[in-house]
N, C-alpha and C. Protein backbone atom coordinates (compact mmCIF):
# COMPACT_ATOMS: atom_id res chain seq x y z
N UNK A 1 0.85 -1.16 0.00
CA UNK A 1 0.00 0.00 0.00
C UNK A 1 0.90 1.24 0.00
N UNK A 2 0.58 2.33 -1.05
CA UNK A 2 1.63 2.90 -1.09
C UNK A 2 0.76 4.58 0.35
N UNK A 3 2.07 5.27 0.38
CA UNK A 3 1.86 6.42 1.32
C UNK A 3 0.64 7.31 0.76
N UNK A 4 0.28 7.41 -0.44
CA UNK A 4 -1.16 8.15 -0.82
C UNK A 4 -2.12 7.24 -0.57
N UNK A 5 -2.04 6.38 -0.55
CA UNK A 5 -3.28 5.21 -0.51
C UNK A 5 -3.84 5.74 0.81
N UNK A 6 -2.62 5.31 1.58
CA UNK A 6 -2.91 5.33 3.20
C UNK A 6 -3.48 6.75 3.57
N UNK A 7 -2.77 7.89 3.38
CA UNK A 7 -3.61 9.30 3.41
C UNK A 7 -4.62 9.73 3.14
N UNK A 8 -5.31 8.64 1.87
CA UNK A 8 -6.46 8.97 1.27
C UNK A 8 -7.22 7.89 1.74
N UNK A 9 -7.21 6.69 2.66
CA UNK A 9 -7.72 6.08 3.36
C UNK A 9 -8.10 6.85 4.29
N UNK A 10 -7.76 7.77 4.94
CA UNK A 10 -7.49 8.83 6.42
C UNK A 10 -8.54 9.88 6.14
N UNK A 11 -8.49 10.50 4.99
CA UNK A 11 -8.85 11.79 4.94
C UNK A 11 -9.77 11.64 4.15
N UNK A 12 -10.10 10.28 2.68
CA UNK A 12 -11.24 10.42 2.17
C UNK A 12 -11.63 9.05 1.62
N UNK A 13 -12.32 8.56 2.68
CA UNK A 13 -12.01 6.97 1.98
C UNK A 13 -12.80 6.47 1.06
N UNK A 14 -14.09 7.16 0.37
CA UNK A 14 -14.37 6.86 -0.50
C UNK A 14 -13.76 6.88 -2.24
N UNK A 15 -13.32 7.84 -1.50
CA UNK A 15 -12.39 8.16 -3.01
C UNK A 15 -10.83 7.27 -2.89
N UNK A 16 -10.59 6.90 -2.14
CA UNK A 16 -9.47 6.07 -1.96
C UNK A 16 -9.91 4.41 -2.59
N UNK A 17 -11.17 4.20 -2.02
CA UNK A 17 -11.80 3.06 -2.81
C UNK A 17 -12.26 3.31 -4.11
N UNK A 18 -12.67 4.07 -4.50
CA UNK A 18 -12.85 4.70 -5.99
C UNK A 18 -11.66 4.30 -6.62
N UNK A 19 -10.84 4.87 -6.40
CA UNK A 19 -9.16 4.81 -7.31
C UNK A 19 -9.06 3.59 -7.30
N UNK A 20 -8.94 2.50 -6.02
CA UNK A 20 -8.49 1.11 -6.56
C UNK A 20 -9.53 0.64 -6.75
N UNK A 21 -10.58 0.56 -6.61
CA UNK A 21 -12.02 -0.04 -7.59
C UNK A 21 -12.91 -0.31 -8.06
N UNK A 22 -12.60 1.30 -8.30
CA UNK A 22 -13.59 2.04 -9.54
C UNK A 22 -14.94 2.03 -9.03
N UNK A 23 -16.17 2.70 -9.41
CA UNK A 23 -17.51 2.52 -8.75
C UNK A 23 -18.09 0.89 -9.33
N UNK A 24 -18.70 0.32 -8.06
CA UNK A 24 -19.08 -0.72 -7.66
C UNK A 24 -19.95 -0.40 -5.96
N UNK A 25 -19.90 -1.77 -5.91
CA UNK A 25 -20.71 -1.98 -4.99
C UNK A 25 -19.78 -1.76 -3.58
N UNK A 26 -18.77 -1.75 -3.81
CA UNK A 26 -17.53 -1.71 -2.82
C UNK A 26 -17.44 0.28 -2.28
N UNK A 27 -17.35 0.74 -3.60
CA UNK A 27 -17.66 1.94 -3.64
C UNK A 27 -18.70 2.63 -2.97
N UNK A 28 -19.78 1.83 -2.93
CA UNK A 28 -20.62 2.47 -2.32
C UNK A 28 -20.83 2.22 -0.80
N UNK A 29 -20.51 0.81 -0.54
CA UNK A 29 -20.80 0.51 1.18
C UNK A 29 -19.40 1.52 1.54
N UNK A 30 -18.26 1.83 0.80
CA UNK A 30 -17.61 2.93 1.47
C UNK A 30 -18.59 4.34 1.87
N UNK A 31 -18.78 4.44 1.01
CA UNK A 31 -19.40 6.02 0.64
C UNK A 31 -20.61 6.11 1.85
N UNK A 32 -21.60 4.99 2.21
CA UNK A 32 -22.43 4.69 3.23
C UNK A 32 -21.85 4.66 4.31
N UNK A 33 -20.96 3.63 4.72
CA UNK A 33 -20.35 3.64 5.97
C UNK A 33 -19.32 5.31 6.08
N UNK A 34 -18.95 5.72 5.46
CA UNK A 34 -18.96 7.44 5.91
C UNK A 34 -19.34 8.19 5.87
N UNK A 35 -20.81 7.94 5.58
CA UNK A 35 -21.76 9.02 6.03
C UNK A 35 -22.36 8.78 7.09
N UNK A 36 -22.54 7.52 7.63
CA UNK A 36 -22.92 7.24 8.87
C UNK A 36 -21.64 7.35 10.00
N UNK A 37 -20.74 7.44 9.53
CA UNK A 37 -19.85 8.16 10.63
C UNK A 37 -18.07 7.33 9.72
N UNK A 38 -17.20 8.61 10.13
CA UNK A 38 -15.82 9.08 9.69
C UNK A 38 -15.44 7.01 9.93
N UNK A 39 -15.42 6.89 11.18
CA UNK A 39 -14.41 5.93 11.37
C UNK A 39 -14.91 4.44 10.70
N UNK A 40 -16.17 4.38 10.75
CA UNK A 40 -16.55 2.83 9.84
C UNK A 40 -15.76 3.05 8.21
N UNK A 41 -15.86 4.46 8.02
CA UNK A 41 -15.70 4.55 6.70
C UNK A 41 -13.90 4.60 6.65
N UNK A 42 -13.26 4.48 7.12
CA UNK A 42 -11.82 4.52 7.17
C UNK A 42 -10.97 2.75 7.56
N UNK A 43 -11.79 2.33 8.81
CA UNK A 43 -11.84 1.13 8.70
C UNK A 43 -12.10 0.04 7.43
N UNK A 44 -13.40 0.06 6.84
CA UNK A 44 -13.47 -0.47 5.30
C UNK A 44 -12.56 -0.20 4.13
N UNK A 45 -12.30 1.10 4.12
CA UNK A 45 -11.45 1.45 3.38
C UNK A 45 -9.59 0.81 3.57
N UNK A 46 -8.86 0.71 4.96
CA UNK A 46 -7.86 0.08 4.87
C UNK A 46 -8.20 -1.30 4.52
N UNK A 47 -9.33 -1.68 5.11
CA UNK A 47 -9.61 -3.58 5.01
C UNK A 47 -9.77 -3.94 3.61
N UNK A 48 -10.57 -2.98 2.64
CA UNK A 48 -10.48 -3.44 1.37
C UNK A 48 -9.76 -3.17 0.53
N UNK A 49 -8.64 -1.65 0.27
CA UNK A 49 -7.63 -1.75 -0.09
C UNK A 49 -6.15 -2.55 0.16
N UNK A 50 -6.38 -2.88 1.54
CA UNK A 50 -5.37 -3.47 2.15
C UNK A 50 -5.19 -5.13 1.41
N UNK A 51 -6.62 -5.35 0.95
CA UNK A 51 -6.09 -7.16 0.88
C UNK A 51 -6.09 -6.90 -0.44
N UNK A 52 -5.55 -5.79 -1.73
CA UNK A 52 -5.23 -6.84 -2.60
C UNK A 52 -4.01 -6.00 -3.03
C-alpha cells in the first residue's frame, strides 16, 4: 500500500476506494459507511484496499 493510498484512506475513503475499484458496490458501502460516521468509513477502506 503505497503512502497516498494510506492518506487517502485517512482523509477520504471513498475516493481512496474509488481509485483502486472504480464505482461498484464496494464503492458504495464505502461512501455509506462514511456518512454514517468518519471511522466505519476509514476502517473499510484500509480492510479493502489493504487485501489486494
Amino acid at each position: 500500500m503505497s503512502l497516498l493510498t494510506i492518506i487517502l484512506n485517512i482523509l477520504l475513503p471513498p475516493l481512496a476506494v474509488f481509485l483502486k475499484h472504480g464505482l461498484g458496490v464496494t464503492f458504495l458501502i464505502s461512501l455509506l459507511l462514511t456518512a454514517l460516521g468518519w471511522l466505519p468509513g476509514v476502517i473499510h477502506a484500509f480492510l479493502v484496499n489493504g487485501s489486494r
